[in-house]
C-alpha atoms as a PDB file:
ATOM      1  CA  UNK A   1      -9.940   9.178 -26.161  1.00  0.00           C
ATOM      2  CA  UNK A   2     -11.481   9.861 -22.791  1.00  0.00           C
ATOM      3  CA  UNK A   3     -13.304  13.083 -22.065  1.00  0.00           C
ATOM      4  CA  UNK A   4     -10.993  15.339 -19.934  1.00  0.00           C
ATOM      5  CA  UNK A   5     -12.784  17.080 -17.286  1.00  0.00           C
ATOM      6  CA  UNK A   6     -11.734  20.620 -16.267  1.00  0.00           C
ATOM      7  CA  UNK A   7      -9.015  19.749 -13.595  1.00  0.00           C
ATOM      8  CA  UNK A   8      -7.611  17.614 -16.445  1.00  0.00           C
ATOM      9  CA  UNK A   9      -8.284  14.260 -15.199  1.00  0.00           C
ATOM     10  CA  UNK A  10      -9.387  11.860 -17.895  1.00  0.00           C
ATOM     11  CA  UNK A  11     -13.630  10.526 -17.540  1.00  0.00           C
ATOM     12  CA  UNK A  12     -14.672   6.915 -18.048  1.00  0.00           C
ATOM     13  CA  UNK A  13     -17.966   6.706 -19.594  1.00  0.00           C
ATOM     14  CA  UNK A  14     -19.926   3.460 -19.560  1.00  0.00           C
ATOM     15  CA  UNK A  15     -23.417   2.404 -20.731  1.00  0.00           C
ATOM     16  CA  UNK A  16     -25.627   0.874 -18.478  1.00  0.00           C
ATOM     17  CA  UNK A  17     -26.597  -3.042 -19.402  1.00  0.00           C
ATOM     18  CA  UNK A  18     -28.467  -4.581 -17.038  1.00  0.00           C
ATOM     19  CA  UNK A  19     -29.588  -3.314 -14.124  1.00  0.00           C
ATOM     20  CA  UNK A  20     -30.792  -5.426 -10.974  1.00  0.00           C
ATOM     21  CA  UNK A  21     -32.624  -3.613  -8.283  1.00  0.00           C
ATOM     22  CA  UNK A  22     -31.516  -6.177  -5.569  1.00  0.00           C
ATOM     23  CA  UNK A  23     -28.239  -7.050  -6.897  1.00  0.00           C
ATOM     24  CA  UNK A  24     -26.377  -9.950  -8.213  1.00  0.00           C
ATOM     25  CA  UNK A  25     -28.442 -13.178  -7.806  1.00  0.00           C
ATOM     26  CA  UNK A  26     -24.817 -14.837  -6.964  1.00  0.00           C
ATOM     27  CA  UNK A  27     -24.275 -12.777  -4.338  1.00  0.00           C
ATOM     28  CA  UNK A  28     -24.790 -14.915  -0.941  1.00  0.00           C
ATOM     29  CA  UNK A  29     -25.366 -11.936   1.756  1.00  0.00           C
ATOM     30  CA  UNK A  30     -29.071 -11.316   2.614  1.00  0.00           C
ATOM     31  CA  UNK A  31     -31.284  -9.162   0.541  1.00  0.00           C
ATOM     32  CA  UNK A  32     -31.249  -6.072   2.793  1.00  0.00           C
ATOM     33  CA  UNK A  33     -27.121  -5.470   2.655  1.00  0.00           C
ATOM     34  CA  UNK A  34     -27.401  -6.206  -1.164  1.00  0.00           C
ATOM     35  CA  UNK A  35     -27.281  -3.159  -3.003  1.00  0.00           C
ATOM     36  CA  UNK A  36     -28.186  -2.483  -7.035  1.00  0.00           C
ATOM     37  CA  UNK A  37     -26.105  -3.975  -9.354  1.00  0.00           C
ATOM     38  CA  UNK A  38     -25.544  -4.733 -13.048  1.00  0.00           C
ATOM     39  CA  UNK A  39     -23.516  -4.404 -15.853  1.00  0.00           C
ATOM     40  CA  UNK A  40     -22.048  -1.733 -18.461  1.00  0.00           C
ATOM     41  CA  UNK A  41     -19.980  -1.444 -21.305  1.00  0.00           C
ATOM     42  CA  UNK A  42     -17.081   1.487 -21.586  1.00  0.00           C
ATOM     43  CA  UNK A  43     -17.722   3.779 -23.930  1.00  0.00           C
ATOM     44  CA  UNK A  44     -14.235   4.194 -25.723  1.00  0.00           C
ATOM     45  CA  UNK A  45     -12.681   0.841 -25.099  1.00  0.00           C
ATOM     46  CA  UNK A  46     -15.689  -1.611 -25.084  1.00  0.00           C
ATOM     47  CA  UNK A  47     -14.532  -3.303 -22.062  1.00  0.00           C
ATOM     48  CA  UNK A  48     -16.892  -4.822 -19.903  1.00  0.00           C
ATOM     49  CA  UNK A  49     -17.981  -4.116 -16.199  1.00  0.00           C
ATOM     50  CA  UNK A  50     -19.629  -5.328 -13.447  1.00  0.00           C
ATOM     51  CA  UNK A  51     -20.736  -2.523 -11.248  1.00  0.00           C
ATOM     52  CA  UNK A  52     -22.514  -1.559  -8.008  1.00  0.00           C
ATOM     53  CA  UNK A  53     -24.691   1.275  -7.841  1.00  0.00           C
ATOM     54  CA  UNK A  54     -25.668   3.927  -5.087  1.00  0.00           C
ATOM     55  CA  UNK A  55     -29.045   2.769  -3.746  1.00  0.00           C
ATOM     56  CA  UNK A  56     -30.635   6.061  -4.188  1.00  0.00           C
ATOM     57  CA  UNK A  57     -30.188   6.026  -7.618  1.00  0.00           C
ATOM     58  CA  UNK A  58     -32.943   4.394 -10.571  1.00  0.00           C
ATOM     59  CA  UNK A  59     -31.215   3.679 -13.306  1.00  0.00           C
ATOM     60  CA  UNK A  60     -32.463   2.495 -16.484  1.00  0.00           C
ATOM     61  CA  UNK A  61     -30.595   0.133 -19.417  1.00  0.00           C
ATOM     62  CA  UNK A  62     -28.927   2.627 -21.937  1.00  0.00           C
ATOM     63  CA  UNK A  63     -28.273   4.781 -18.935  1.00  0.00           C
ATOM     64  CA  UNK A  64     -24.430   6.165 -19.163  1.00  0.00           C
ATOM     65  CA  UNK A  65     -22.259   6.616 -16.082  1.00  0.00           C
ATOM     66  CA  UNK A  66     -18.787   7.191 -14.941  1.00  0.00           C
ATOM     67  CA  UNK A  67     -16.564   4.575 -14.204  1.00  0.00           C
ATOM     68  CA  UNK A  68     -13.328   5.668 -13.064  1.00  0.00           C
ATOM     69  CA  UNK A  69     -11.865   7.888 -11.584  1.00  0.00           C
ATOM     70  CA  UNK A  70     -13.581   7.079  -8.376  1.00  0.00           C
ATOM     71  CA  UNK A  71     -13.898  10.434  -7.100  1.00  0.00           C
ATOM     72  CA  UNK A  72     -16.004  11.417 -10.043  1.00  0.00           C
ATOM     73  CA  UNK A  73     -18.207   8.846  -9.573  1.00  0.00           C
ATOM     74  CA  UNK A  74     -21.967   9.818  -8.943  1.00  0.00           C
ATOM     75  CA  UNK A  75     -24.100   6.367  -9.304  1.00  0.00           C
ATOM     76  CA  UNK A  76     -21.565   3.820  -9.716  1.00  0.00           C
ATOM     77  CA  UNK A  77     -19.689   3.064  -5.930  1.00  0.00           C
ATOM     78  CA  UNK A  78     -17.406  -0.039  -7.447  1.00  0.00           C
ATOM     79  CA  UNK A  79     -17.280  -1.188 -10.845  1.00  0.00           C
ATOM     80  CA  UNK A  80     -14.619  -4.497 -11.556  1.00  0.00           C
ATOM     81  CA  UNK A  81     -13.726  -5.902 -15.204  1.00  0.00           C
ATOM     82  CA  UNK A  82     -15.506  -8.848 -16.145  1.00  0.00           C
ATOM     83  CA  UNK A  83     -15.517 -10.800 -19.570  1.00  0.00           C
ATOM     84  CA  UNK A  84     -18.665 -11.727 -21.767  1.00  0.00           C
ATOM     85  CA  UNK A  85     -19.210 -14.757 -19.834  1.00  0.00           C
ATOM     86  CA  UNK A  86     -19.904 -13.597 -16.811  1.00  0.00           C
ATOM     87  CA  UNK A  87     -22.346 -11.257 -18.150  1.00  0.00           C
ATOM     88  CA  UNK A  88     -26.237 -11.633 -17.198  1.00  0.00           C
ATOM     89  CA  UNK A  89     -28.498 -13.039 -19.576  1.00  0.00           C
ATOM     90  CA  UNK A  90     -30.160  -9.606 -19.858  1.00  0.00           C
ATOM     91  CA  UNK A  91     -26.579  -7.668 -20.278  1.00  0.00           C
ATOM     92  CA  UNK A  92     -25.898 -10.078 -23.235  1.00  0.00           C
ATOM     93  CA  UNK A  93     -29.157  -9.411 -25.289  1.00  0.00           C
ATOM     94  CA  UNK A  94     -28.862  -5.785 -24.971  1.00  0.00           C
ATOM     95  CA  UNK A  95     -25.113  -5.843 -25.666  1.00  0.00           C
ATOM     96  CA  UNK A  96     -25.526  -5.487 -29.949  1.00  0.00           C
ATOM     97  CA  UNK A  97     -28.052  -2.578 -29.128  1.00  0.00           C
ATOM     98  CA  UNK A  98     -25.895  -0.535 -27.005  1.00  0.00           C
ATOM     99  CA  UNK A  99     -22.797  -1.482 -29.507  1.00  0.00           C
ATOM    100  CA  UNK A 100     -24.687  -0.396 -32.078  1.00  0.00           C
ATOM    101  CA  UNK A 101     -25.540   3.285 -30.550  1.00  0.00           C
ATOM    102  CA  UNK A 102     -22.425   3.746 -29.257  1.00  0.00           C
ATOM    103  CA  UNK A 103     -20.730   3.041 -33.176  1.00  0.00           C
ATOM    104  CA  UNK A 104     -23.867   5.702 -34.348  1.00  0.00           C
ATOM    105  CA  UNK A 105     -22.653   8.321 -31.862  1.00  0.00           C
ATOM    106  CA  UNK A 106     -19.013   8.287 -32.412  1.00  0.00           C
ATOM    107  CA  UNK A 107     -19.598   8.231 -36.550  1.00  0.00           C
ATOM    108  CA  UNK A 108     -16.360  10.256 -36.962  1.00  0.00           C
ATOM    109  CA  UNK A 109     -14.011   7.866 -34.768  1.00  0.00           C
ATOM    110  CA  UNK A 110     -15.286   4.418 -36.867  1.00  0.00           C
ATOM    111  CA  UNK A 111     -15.296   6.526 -40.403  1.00  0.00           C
ATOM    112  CA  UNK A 112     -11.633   7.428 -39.397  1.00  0.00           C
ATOM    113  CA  UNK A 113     -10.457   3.456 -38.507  1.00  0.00           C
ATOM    114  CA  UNK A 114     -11.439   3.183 -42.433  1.00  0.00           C
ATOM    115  CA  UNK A 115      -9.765   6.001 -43.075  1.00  0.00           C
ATOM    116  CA  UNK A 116      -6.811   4.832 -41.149  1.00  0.00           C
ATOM    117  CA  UNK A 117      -6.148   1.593 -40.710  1.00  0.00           C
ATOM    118  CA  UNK A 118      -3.171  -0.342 -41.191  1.00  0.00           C
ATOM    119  CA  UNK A 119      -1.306  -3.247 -42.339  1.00  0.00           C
ATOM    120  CA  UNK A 120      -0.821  -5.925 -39.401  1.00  0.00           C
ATOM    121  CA  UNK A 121       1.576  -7.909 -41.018  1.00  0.00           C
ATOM    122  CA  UNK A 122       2.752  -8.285 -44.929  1.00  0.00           C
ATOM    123  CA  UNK A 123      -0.689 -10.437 -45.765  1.00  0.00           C
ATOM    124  CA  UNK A 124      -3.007  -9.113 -43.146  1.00  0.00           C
ATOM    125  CA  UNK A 125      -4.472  -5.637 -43.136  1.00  0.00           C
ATOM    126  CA  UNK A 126      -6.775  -4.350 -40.366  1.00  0.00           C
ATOM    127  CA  UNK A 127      -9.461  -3.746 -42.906  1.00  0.00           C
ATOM    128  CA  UNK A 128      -9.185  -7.669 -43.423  1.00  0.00           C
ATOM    129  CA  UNK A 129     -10.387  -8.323 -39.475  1.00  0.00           C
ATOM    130  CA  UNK A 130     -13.943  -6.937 -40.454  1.00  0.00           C
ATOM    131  CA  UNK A 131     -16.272  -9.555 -41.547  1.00  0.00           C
ATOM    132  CA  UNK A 132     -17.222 -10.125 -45.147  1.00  0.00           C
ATOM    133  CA  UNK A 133     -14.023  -8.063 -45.778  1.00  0.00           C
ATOM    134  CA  UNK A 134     -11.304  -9.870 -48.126  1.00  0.00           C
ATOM    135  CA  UNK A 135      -9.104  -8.319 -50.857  1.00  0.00           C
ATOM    136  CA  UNK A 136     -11.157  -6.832 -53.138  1.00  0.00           C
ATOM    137  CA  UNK A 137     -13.330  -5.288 -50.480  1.00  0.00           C
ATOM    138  CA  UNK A 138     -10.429  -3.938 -48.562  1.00  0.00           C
ATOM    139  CA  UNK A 139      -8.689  -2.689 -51.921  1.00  0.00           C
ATOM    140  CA  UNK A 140     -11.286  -0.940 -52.587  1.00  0.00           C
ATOM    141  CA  UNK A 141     -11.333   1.104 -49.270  1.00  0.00           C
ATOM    142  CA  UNK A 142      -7.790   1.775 -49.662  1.00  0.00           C
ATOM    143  CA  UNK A 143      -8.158   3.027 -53.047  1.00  0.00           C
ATOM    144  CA  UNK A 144     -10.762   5.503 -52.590  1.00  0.00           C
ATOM    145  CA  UNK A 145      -9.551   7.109 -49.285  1.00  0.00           C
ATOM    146  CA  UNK A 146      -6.289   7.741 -51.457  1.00  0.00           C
ATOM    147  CA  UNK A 147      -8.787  10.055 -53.016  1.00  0.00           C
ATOM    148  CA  UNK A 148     -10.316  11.768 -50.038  1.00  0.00           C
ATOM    149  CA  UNK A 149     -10.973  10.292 -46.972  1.00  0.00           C
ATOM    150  CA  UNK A 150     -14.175   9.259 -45.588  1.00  0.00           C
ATOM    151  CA  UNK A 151     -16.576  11.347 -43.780  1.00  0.00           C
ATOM    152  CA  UNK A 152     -19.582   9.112 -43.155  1.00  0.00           C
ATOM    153  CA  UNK A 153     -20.734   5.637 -43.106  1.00  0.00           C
ATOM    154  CA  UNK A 154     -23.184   6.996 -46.186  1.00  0.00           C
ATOM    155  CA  UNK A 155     -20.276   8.127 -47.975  1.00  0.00           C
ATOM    156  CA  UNK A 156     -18.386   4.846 -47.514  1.00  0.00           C
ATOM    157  CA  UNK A 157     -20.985   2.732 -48.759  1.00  0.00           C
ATOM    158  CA  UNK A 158     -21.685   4.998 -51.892  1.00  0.00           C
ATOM    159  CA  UNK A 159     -18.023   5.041 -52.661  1.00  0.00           C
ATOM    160  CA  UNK A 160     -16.952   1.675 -52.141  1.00  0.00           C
ATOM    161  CA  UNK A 161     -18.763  -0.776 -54.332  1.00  0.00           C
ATOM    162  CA  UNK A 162     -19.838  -3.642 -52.345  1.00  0.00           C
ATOM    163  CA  UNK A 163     -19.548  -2.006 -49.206  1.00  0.00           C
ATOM    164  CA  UNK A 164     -22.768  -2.192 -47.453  1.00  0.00           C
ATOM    165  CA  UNK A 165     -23.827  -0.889 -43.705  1.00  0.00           C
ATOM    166  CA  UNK A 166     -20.134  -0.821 -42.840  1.00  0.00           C
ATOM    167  CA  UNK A 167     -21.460   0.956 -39.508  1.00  0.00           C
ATOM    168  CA  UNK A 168     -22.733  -2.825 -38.845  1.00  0.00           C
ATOM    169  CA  UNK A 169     -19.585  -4.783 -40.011  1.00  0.00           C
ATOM    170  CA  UNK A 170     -17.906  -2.870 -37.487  1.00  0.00           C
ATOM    171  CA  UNK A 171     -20.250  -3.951 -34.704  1.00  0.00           C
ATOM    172  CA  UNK A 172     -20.145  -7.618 -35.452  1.00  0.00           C
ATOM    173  CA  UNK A 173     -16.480  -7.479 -35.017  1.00  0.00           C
ATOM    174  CA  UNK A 174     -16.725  -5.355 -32.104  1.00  0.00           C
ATOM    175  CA  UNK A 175     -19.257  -7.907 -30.606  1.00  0.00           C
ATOM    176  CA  UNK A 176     -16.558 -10.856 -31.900  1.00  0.00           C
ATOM    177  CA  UNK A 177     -14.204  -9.373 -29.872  1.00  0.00           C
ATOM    178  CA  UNK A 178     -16.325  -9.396 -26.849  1.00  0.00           C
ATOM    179  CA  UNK A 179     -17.169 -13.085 -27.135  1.00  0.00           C
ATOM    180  CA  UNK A 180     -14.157 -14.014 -28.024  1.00  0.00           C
ATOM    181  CA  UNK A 181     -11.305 -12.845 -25.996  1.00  0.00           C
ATOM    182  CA  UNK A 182      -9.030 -15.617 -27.493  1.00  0.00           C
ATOM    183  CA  UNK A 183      -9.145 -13.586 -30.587  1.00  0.00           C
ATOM    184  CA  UNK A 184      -5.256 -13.331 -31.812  1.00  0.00           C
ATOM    185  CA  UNK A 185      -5.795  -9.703 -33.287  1.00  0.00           C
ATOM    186  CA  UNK A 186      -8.105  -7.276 -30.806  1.00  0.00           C
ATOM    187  CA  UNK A 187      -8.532  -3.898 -33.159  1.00  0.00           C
ATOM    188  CA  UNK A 188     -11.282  -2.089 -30.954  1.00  0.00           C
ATOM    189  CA  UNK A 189     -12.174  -4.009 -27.522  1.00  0.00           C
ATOM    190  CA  UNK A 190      -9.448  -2.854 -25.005  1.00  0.00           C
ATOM    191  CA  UNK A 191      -8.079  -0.318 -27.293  1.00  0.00           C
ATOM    192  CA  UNK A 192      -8.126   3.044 -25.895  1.00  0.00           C
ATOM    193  CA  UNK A 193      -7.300   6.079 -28.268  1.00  0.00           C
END
């Protein structure tokens, strides 16, 4: 769920990446009409960017900026989708640690997909997409948030035997999502709420 601002229009969030003081090394024009670029990740949907930023402007990795709409824009002056390939080399290495803090910030949202995910099909549950998730695991989950429902990844882990660091299971898959886009079942990259 995007942040609505106060004339209602909905605020893209992204985390910075990579950022390259004199832009893309792929991009042919000279050095002077080069301005910063680098990458970020969206904050709600995980999807990736490519973006140019206003020259007056340091930014640092970790930094967070808005995307889109345009007009509320205040570092970023384009921003493009791009897929984990075309990443930098510096984008990808800090891509787990910014997945990471963003699943540690938004605790509630990623305690709630255990709390409410869903069957797929007959034989494939959501749960089941996580890694090092299979029956038992996932049977488990279901069966205590019959109980009560989550409200931490603490109280997951204590409740559900087995269960450890489910705040990292979901960023592998998070992370397997973003390197693999041929992935038949996407549960979090591309999703908005």
């Amino acid at each position: 769920m995007s942040e609505a601002d106060s004339d209602g229009t909905d605020v893209r969030r992204a985390v910075v990446l990579d950022y390259l003081a004199h832009g893309l090394s792929d991009d042919g024009r000279p050095q002077y009409e080069k301005s910063p670029a680098g990458y970020a990740i969206d904050v709600e949907s995980f999807e990736l960017y490519q973006v140019a930023f206003d020259e007056d402007e340091r930014l640092t990795i970790g930094s967070e900026v808005v995307i889109e709409p345009a007009d509320e824009r205040e570092v970023v002056t384009e921003c493009q989708r791009v897929e984990y390939e075309d990443l930098s080399s510096g984008s990808r290495s800090e891509l787990e640690y910014v997945v990471q803090d963003v699943v540690e910030e938004n605790e509630e949202r990623f305690v709630d997909f255990y709390n409410e995910a869903q069957p797929i099909t007959l034989r494939l549950h959501q749960l089941n997409l996580l890694p090092g998730i299979g029956k038992k695991l996932r049977n488990g989950i279901l069966d205590e948030r019959k109980r009560k429902p989550f409200e931490s990844f603490d109280e997951l882990s204590e409740r559900v035997s087995g269960l450890h660091d489910p705040d990292e299971i979901l960023v592998e898959r998070i992370l397997e999502e973003l390197r693999d886009d041929d992935l038949k079942y996407q549960t979090f990259v591309g999703q908005d709420d």
